[in-house]
C-alpha atoms as a PDB file:
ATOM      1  CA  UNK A   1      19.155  11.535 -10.727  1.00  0.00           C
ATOM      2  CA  UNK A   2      16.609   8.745 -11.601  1.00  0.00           C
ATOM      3  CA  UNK A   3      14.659   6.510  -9.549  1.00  0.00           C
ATOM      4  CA  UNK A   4      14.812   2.995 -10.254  1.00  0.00           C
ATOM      5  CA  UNK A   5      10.944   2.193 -10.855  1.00  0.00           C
ATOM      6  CA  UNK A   6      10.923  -1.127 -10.244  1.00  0.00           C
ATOM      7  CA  UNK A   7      13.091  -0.644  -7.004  1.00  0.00           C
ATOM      8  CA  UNK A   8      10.589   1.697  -5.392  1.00  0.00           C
ATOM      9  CA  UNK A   9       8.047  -0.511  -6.186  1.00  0.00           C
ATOM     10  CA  UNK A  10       9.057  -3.431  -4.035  1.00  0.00           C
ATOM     11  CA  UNK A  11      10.009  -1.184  -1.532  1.00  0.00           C
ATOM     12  CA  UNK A  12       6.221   0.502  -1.653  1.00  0.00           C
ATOM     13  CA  UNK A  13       4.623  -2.605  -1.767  1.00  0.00           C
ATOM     14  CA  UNK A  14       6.693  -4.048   1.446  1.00  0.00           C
ATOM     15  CA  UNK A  15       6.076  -1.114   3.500  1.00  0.00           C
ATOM     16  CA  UNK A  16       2.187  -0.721   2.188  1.00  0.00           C
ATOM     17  CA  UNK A  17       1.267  -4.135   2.446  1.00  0.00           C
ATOM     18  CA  UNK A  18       3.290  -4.420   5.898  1.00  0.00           C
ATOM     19  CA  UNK A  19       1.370  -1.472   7.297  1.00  0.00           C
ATOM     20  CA  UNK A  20      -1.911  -2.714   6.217  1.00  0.00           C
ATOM     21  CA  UNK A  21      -0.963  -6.570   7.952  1.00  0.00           C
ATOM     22  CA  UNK A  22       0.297  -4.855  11.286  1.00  0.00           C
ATOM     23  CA  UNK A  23      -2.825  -2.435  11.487  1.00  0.00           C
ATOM     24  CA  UNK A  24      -4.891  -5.641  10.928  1.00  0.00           C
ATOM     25  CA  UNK A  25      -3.134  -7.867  13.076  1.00  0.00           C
ATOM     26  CA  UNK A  26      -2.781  -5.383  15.712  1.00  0.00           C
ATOM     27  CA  UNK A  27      -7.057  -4.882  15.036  1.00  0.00           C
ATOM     28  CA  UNK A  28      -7.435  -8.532  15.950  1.00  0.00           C
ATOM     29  CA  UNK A  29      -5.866  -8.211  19.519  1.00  0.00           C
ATOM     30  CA  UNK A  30      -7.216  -5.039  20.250  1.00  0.00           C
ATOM     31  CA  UNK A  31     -10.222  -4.084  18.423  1.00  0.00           C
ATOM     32  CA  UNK A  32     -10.348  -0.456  19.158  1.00  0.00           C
ATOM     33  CA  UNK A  33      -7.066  -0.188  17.541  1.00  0.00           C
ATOM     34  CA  UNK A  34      -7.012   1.226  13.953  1.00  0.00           C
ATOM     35  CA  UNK A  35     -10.998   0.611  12.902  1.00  0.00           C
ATOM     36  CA  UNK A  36     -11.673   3.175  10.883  1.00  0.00           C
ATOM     37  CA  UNK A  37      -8.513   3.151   9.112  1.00  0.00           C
ATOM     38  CA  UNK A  38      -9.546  -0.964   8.049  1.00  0.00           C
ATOM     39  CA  UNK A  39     -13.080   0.516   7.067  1.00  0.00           C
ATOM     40  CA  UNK A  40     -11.740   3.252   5.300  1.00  0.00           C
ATOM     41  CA  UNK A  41      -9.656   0.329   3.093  1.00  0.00           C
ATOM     42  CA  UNK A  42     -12.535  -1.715   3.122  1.00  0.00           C
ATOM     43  CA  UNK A  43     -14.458   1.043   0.696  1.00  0.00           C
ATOM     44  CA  UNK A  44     -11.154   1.310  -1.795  1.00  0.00           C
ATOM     45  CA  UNK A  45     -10.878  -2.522  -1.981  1.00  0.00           C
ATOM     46  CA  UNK A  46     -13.456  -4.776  -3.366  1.00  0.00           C
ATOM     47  CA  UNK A  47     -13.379  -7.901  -1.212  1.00  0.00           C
ATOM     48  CA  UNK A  48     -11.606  -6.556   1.599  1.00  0.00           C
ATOM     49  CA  UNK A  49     -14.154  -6.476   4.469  1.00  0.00           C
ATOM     50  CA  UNK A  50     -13.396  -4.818   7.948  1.00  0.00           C
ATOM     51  CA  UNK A  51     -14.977  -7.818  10.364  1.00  0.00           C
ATOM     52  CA  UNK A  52     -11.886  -8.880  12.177  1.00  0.00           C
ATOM     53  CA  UNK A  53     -10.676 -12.013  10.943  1.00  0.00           C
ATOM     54  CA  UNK A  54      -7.084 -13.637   9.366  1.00  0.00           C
ATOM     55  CA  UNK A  55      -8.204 -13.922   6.094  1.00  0.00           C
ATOM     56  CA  UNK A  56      -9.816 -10.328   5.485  1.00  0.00           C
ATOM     57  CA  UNK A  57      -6.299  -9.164   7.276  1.00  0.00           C
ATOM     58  CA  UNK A  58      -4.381 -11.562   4.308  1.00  0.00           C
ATOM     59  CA  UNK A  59      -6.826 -10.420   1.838  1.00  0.00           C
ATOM     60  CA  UNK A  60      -5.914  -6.297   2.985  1.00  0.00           C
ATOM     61  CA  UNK A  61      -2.683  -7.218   3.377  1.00  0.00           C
ATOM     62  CA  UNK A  62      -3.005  -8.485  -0.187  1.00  0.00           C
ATOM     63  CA  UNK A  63      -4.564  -5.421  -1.835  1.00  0.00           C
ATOM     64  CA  UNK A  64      -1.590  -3.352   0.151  1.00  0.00           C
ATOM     65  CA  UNK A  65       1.117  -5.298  -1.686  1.00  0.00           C
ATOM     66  CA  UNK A  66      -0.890  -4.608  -5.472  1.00  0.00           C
ATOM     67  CA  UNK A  67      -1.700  -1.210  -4.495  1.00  0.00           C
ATOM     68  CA  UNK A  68       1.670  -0.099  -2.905  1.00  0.00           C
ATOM     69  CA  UNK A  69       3.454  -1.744  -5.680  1.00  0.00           C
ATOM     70  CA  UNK A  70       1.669   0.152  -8.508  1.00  0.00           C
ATOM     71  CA  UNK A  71       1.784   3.276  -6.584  1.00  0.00           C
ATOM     72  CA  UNK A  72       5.621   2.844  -6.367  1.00  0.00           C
ATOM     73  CA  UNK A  73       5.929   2.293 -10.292  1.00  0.00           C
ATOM     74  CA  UNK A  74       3.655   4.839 -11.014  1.00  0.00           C
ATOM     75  CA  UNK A  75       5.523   7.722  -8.740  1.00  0.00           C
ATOM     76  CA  UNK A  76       8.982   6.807 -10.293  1.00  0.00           C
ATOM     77  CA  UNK A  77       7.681   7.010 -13.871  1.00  0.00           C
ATOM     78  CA  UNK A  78       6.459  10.257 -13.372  1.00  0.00           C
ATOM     79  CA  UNK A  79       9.172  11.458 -11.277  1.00  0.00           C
ATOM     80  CA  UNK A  80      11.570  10.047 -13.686  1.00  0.00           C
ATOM     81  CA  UNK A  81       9.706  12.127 -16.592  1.00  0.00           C
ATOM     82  CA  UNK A  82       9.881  15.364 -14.617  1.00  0.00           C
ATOM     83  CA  UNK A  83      13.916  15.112 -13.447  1.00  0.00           C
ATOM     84  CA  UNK A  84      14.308  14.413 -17.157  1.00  0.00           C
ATOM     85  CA  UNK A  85      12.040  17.672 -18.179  1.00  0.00           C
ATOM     86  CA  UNK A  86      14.058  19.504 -16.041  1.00  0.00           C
ATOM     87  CA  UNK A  87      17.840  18.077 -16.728  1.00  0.00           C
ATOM     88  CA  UNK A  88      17.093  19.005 -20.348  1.00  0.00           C
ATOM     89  CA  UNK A  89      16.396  22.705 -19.341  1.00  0.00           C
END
């Protein structure tokens, strides 16, 4: 069976880029919540910066969208290779 690349890729960047807007979001109410997870993001993405305001959480939220999307694409190509690899044996 065959992923559909492009399927998992919207559904990688929703949940990604969702994740990364609630952590923020919920980092702007209370700031103890999820800190080192935004400074931990704020090393992988250039321009992303973990100082509590809407438009670093847009910017992360963002990066989340690119990055789950391409991560999505990326696993169903290869997955896609392998199931074929392995049908054909």
């Amino acid at each position: 069976m065959r992923l559909s690349a492009k399927a998992l890729a919207i559904v990688s960047a929703i949940l990604w880029g969702a994740s990364v807007l609630l952590v923020g979001l919920t980092n702007l109410a209370a700031p103890s919540y999820g800190g080192n997870f935004l400074h931990g993001l704020s090393s992988v993405y250039p321009g992303f910066h973990a100082s509590r305001t809407v438009l670093d959480v847009l910017v992360g939220m963002g990066y989340g969208l690119v990055d789950g999307a391409v991560a999505g694409y990326l696993f169903a190509l290869l997955y896609n290779i392998f199931v074929q690899r392995v049908e054909k044996a």
